[in-house]
C-alpha atoms as a PDB file:
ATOM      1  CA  UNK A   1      23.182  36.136  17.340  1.00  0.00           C
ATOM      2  CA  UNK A   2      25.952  36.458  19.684  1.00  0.00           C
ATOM      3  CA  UNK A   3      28.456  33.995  20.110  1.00  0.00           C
ATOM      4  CA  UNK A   4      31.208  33.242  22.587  1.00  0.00           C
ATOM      5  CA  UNK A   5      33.285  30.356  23.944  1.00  0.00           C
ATOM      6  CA  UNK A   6      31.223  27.330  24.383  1.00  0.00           C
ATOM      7  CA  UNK A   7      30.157  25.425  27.626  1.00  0.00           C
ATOM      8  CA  UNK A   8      28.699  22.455  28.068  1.00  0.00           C
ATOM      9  CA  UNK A   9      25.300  23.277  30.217  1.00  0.00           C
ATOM     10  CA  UNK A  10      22.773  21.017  32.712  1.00  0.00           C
ATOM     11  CA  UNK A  11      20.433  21.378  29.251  1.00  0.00           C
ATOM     12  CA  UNK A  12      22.898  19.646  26.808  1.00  0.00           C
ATOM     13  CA  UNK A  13      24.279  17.097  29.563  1.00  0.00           C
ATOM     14  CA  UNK A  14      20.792  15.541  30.035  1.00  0.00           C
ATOM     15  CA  UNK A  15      19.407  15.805  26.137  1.00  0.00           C
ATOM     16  CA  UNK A  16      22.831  14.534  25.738  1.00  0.00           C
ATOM     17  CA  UNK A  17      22.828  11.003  28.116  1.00  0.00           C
ATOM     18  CA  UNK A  18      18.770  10.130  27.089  1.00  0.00           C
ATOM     19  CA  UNK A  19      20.168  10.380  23.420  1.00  0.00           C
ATOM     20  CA  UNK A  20      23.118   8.376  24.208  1.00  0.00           C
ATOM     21  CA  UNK A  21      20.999   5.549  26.106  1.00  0.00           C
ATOM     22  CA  UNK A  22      18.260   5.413  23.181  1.00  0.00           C
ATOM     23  CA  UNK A  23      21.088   5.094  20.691  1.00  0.00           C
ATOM     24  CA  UNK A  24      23.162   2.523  22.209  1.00  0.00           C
ATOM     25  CA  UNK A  25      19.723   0.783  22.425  1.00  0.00           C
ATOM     26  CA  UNK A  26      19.527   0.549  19.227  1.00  0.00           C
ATOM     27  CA  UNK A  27      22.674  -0.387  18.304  1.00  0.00           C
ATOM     28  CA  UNK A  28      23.262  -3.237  21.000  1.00  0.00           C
ATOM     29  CA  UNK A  29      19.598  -4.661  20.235  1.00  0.00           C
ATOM     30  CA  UNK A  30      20.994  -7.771  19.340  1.00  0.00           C
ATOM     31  CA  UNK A  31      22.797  -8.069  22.519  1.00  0.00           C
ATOM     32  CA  UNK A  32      20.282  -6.627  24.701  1.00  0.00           C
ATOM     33  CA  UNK A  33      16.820  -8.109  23.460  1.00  0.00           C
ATOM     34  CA  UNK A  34      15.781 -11.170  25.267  1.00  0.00           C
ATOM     35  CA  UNK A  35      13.795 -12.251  22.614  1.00  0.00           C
ATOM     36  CA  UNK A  36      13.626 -12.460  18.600  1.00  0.00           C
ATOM     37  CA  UNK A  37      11.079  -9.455  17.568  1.00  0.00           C
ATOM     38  CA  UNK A  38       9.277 -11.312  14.733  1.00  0.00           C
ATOM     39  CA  UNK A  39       8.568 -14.180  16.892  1.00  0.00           C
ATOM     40  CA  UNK A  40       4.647 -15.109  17.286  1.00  0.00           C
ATOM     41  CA  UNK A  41       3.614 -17.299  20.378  1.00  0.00           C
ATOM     42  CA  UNK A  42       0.057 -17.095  20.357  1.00  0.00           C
ATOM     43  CA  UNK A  43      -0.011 -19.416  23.395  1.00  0.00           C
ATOM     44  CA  UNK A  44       1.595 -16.305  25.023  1.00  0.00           C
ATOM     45  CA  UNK A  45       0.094 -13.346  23.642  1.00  0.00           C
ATOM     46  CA  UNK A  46      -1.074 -10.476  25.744  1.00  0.00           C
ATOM     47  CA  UNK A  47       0.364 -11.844  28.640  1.00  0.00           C
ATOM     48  CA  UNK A  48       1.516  -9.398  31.407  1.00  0.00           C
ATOM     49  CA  UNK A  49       4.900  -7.991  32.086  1.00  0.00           C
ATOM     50  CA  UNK A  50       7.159 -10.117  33.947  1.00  0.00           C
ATOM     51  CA  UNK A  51      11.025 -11.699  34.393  1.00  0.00           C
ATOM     52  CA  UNK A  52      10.757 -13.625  30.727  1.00  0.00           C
ATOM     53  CA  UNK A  53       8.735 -10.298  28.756  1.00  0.00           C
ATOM     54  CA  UNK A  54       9.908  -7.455  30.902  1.00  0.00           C
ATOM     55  CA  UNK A  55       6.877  -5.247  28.918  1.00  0.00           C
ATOM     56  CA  UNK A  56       4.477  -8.385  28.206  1.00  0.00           C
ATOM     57  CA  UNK A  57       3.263  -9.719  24.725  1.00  0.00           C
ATOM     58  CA  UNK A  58       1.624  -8.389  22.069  1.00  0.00           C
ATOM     59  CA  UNK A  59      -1.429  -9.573  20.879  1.00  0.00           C
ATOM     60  CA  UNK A  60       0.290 -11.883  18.514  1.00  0.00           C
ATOM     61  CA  UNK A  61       2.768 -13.263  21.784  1.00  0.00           C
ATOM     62  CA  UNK A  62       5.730 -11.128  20.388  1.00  0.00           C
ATOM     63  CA  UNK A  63       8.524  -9.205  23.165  1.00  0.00           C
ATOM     64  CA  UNK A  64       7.560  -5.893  23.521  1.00  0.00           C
ATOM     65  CA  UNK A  65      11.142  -5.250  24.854  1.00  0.00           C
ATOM     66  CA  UNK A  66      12.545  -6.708  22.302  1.00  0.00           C
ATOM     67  CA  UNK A  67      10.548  -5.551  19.746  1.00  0.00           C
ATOM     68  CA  UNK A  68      11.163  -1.434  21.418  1.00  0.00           C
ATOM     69  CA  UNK A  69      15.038  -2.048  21.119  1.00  0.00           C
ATOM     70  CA  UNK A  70      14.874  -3.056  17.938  1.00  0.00           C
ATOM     71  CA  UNK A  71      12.326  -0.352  16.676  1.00  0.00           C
ATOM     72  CA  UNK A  72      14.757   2.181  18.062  1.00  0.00           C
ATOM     73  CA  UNK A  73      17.030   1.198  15.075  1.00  0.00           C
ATOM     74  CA  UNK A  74      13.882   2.389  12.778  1.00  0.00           C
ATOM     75  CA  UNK A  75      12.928   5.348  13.805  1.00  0.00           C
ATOM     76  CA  UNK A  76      16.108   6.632  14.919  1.00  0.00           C
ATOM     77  CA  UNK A  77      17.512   5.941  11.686  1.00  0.00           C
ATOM     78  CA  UNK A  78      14.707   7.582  10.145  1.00  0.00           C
ATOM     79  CA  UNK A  79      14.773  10.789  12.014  1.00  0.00           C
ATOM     80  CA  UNK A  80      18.587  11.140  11.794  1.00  0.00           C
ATOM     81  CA  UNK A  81      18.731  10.600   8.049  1.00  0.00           C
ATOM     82  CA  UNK A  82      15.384  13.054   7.056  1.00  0.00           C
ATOM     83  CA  UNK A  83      16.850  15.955   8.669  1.00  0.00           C
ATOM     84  CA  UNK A  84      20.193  15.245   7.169  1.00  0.00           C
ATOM     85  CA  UNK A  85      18.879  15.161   3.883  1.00  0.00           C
ATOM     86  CA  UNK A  86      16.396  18.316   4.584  1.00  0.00           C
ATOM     87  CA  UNK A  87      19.080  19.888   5.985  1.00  0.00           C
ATOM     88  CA  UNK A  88      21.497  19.241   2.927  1.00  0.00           C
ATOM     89  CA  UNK A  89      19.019  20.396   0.394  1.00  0.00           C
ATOM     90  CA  UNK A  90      17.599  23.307   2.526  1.00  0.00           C
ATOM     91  CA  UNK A  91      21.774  24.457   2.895  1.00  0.00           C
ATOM     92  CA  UNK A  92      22.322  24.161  -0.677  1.00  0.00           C
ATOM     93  CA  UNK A  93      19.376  26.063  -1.946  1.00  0.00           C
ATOM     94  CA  UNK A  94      19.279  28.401   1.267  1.00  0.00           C
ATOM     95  CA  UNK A  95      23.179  30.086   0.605  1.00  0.00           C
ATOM     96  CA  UNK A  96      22.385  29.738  -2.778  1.00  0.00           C
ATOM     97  CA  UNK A  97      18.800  32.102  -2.103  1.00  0.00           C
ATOM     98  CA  UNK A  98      21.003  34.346   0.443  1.00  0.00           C
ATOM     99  CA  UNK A  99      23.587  34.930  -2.211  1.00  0.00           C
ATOM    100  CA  UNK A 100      21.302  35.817  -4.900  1.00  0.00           C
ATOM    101  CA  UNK A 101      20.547  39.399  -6.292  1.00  0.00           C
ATOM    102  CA  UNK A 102      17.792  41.607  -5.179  1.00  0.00           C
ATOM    103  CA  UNK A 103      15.660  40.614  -8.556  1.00  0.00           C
ATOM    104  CA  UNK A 104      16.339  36.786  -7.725  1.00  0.00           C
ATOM    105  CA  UNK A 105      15.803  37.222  -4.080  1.00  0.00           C
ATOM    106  CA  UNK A 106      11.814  38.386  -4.186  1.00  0.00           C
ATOM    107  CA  UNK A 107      10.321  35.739  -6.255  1.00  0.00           C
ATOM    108  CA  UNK A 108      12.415  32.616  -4.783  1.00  0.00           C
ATOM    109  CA  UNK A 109      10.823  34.249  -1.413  1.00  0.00           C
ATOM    110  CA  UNK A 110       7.141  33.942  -3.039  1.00  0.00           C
ATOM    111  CA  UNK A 111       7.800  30.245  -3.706  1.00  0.00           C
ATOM    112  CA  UNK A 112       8.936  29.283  -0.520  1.00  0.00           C
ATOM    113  CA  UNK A 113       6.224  31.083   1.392  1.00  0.00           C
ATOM    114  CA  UNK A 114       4.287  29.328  -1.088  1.00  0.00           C
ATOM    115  CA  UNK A 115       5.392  25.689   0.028  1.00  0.00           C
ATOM    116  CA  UNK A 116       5.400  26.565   3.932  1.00  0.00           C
ATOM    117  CA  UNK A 117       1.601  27.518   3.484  1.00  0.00           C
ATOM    118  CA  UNK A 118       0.872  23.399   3.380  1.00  0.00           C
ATOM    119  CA  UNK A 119       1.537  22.010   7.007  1.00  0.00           C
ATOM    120  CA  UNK A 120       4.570  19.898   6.704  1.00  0.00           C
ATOM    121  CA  UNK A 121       3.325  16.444   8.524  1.00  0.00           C
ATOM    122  CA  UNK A 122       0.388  16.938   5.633  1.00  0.00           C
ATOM    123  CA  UNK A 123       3.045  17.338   2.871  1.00  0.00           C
ATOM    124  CA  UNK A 124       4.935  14.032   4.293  1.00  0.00           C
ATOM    125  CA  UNK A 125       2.094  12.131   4.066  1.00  0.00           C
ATOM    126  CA  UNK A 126       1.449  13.246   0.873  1.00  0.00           C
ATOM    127  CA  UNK A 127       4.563  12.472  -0.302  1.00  0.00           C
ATOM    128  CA  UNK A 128       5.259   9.393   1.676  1.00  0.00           C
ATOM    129  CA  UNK A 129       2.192   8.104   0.208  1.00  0.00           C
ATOM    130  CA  UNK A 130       2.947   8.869  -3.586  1.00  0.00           C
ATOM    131  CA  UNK A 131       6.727   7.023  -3.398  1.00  0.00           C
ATOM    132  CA  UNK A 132       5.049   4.344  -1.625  1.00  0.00           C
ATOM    133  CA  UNK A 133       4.966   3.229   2.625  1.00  0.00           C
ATOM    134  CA  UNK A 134       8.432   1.872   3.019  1.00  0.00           C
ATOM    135  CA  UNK A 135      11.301   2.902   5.064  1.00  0.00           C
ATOM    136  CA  UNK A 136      13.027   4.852   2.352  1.00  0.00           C
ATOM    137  CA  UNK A 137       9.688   6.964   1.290  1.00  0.00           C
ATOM    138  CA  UNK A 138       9.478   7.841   4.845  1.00  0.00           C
ATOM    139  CA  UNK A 139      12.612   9.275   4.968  1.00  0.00           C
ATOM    140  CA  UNK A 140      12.116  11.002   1.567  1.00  0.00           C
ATOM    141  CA  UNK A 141       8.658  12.058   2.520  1.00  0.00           C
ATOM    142  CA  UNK A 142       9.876  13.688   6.071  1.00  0.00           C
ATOM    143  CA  UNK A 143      12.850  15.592   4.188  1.00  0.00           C
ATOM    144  CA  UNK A 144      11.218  16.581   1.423  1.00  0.00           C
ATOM    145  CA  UNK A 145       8.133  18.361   3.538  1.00  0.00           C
ATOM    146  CA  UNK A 146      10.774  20.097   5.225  1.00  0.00           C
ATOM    147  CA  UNK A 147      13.101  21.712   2.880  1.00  0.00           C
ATOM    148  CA  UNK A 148      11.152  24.918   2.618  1.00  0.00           C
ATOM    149  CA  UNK A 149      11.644  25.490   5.848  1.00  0.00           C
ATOM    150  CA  UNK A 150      15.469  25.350   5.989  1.00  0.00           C
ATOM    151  CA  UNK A 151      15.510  27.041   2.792  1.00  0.00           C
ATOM    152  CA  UNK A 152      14.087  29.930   3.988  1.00  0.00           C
ATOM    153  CA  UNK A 153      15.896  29.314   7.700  1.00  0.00           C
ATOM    154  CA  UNK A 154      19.485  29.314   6.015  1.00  0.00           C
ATOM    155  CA  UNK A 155      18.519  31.731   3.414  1.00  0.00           C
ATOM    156  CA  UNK A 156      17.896  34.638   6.351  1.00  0.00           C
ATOM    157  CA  UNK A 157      20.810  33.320   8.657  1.00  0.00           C
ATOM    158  CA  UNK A 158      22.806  33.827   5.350  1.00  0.00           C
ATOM    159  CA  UNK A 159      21.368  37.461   4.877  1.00  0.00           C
ATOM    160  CA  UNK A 160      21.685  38.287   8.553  1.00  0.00           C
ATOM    161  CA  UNK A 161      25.874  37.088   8.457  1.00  0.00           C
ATOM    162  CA  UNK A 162      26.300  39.235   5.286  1.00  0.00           C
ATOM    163  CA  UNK A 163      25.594  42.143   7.620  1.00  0.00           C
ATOM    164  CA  UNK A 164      28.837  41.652   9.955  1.00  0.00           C
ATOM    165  CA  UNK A 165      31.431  43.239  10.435  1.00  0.00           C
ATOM    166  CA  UNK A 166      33.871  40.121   9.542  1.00  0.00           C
ATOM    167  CA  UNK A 167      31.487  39.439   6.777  1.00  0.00           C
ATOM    168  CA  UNK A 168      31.923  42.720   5.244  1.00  0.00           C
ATOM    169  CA  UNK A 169      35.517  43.315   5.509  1.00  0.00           C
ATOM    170  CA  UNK A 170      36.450  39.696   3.790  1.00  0.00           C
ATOM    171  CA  UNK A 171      34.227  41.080   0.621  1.00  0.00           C
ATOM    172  CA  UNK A 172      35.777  44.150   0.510  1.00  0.00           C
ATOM    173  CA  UNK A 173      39.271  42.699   0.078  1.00  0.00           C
ATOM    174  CA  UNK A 174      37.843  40.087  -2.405  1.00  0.00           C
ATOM    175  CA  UNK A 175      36.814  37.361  -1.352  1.00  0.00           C
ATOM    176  CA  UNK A 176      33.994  35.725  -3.383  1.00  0.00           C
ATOM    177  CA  UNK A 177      32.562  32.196  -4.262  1.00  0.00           C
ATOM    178  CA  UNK A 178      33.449  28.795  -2.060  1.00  0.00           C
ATOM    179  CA  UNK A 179      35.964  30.828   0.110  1.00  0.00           C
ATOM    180  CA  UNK A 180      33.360  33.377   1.038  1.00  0.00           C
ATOM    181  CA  UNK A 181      30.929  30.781   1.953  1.00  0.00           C
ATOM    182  CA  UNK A 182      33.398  28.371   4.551  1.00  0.00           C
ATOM    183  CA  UNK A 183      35.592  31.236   5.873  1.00  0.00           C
ATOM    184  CA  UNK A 184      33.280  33.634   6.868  1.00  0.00           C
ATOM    185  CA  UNK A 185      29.803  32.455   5.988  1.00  0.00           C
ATOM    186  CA  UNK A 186      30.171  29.109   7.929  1.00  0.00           C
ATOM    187  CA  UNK A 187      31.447  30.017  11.098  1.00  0.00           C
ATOM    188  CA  UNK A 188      28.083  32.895  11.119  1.00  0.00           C
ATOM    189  CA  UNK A 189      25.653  30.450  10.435  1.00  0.00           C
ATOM    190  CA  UNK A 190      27.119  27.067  11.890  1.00  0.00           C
ATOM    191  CA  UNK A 191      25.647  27.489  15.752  1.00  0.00           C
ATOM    192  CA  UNK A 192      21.979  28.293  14.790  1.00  0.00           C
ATOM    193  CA  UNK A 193      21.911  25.617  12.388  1.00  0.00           C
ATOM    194  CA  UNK A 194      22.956  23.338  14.887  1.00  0.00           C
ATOM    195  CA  UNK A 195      20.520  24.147  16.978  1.00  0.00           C
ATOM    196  CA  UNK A 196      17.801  24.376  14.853  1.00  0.00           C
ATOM    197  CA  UNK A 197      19.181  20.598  13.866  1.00  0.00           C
ATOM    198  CA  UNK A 198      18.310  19.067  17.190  1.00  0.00           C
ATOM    199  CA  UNK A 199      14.732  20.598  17.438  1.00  0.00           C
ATOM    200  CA  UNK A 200      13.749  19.231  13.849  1.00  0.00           C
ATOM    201  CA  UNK A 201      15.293  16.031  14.663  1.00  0.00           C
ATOM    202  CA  UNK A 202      12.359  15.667  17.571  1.00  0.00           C
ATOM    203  CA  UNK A 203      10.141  16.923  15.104  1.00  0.00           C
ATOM    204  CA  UNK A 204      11.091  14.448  12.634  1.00  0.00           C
ATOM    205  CA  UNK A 205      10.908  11.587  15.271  1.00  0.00           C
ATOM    206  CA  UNK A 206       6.982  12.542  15.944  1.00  0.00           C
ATOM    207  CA  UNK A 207       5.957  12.770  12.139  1.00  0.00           C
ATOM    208  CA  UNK A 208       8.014   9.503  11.456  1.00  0.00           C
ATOM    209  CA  UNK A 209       5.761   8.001  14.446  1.00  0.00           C
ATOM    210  CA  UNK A 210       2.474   9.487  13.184  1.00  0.00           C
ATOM    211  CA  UNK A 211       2.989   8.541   9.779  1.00  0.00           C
ATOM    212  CA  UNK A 212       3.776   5.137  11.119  1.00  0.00           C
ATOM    213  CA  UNK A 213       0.520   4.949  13.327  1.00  0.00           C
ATOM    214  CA  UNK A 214      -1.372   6.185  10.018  1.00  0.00           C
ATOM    215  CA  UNK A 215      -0.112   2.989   8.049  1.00  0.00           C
ATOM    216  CA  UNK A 216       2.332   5.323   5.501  1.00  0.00           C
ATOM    217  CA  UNK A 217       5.917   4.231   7.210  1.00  0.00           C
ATOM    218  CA  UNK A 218       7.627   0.895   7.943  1.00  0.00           C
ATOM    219  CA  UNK A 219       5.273  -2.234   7.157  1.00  0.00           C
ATOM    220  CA  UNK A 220       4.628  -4.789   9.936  1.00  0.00           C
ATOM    221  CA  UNK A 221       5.667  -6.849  11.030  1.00  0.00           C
ATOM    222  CA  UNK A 222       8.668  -4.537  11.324  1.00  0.00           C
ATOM    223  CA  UNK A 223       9.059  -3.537  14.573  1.00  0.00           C
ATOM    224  CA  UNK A 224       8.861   0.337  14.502  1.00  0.00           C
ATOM    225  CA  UNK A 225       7.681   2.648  17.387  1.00  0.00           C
ATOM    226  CA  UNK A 226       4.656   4.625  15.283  1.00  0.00           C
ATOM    227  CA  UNK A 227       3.522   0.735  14.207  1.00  0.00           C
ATOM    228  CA  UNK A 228       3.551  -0.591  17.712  1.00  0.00           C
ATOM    229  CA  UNK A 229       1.341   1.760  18.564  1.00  0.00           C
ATOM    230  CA  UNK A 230      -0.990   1.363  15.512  1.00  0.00           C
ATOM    231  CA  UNK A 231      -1.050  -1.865  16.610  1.00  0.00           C
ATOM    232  CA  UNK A 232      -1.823  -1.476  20.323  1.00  0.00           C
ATOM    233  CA  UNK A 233      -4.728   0.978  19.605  1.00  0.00           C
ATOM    234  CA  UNK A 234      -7.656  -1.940  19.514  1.00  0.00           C
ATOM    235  CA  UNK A 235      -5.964  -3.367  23.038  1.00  0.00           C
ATOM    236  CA  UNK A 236      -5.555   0.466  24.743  1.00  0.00           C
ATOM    237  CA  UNK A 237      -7.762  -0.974  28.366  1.00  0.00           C
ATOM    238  CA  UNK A 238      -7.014  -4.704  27.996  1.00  0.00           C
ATOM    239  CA  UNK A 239      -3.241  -4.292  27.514  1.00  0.00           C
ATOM    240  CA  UNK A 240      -1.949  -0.763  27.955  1.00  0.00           C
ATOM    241  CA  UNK A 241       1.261  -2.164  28.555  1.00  0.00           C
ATOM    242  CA  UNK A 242       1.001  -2.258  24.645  1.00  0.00           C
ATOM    243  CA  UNK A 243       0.704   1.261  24.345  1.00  0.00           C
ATOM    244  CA  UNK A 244       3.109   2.611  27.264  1.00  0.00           C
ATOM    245  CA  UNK A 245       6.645   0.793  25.951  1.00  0.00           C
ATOM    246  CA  UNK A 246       6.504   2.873  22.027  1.00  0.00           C
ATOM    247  CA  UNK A 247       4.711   5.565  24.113  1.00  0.00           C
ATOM    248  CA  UNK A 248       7.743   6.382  26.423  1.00  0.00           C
ATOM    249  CA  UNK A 249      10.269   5.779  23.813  1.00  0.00           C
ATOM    250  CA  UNK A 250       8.907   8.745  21.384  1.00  0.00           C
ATOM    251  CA  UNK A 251       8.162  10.852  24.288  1.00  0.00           C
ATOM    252  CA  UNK A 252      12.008  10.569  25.601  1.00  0.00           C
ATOM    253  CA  UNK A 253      13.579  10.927  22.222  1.00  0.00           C
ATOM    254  CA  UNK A 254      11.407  14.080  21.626  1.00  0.00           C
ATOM    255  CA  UNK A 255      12.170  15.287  24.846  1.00  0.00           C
ATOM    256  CA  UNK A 256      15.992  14.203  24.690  1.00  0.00           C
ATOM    257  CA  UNK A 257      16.274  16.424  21.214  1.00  0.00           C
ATOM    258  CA  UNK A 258      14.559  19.344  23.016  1.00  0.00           C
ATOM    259  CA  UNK A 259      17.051  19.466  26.274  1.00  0.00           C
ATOM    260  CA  UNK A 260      19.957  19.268  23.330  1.00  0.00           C
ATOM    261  CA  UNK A 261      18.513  22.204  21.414  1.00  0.00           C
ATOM    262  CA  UNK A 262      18.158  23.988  24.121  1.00  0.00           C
ATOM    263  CA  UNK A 263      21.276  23.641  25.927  1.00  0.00           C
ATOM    264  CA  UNK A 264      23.001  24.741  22.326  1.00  0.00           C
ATOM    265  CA  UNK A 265      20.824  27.730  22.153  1.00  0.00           C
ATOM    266  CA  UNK A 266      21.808  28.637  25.547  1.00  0.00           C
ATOM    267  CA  UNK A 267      25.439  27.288  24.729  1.00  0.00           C
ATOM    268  CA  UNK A 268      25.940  29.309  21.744  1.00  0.00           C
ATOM    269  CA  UNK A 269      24.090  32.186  22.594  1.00  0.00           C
ATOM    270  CA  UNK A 270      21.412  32.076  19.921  1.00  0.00           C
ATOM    271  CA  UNK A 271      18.900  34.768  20.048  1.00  0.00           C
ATOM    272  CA  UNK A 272      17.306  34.741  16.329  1.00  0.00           C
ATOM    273  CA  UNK A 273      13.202  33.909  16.145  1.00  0.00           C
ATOM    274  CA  UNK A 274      12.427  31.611  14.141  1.00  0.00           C
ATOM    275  CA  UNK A 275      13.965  28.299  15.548  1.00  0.00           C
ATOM    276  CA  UNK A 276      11.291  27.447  18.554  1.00  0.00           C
END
């Protein structure tokens, strides 16, 4: 990896403002939705986008606008805090793994090749399913599948930083333990991790929405984007409009995560395989 000073780039400026629109979204839902979510008008359902339902009903007469603002809360919360989570418990073992011995560092290898051999959306749904389909197993579901990866991410950023120059000289005047790690470990390691962040945020956003489509995430009538479009599925020709609103929103937040990612890559100058 090669770093220098950072720049903000085209890349990060447009991840950055789709980001910042779906989040404020979210947050001003209240403020913003013209309608109460949970609300059932079966006098009005399935009826067509116009001035009142900006993105029609739902087959049970509910906002769809409404209902999309306030889902935004779900699974941008969910994404946000699984990859926090992964990320803590991937750091923790992963400098841990990068710091251990030649004897140690072989077998914990073997274990984590192990756990990446099961495909990680398979593993969350395994998981998610065993603590139960709620908001909190999701998130503990999505992390969980994806600490071996950021173990074994961290682990070789860790090895690769022991290797320079900076690196080096700090342990051959004696520094050891916590100061090792934040003074010259962190600074090594910080930009790819932040980059590596944003792309398994996206990633984290499309499992959270597939394991929501598949029944294993928020419960309706909670309005979350993979259970909207569950829900459209049996009205896909009658009422695509059904399908479109969640549709879009993943799709931008994916893509929004993806611009970010790349724009730090290019930002920081990150070169290691690995991350994309």
């Amino acid at each position: 990896m090669k770093t220098g000073k950072f720049h903000w780039n085209a890349l990060m400026i447009s991840g950055s403002l789709i980001l910042v629109i779906l989040f404020l979204a979210g947050l001003l839902a209240p403020l913003l939705a013209p309608h109460d979510p949970l609300q059932v008008d079966l006098v009005k359902r399935l009826k067509l986008p116009d001035k009142a339902f900006l993105l029609g009903t739902d087959h049970l007469g509910r906002c769809v606008f409404s209902r999309l603002l306030y889902g935004a809360r779900l699974s941008l919360s969910a994404s946000l805090c699984a990859t926090a989570l992964s990320l803590l418990l991937g750091l923790t073992a992963g400098i841990g793994f990068g710091l251990a011995g030649p004897l140690l560092n072989t077998p914990l290898r073997g274990i984590i090749d192990v756990a990446l051999a099961f495909p990680s959306l398979l593993l969350a749904l395994v998981i998610t399913g065993t603590i139960g389909p709620s908001h909190t197993g999701l998130i503990l579901g999505i992390a969980l599948a994806g600490c071996a990866w950021w173990m074994r991410f961290i682990r070789d950023q860790v090895l690769h930083a022991m290797t320079r120059e900076f690196v080096l000289a700090g342990r051959v005047v004696g520094v050891r333990g916590p100061r090792l790690v934040y003074g010259y470990l962190f600074p090594q390691i910080l930009p790819p991790v932040l980059t590596a962040a944003s792309f398994k945020t996206g990633w984290s956003i499309m499992a959270i929405s597939a394991l929501g489509y598949l029944g294993m995430g928020v419960q309706p009538p909670s309005p979350e984007w993979g259970v909207m479009l569950q829900e459209s599925r049996l009205y896909m020709v009658r009422a695509p409009w059904l399908l479109l609103g969640p549709g879009a929103a993943v799709t931008l937040t994916v893509l929004g995560f993806n611009l970010l990612a790349e724009g730090l890559r290019d930002a920081f100058q990150v070169k290691e395989a690995g991350i994309f």
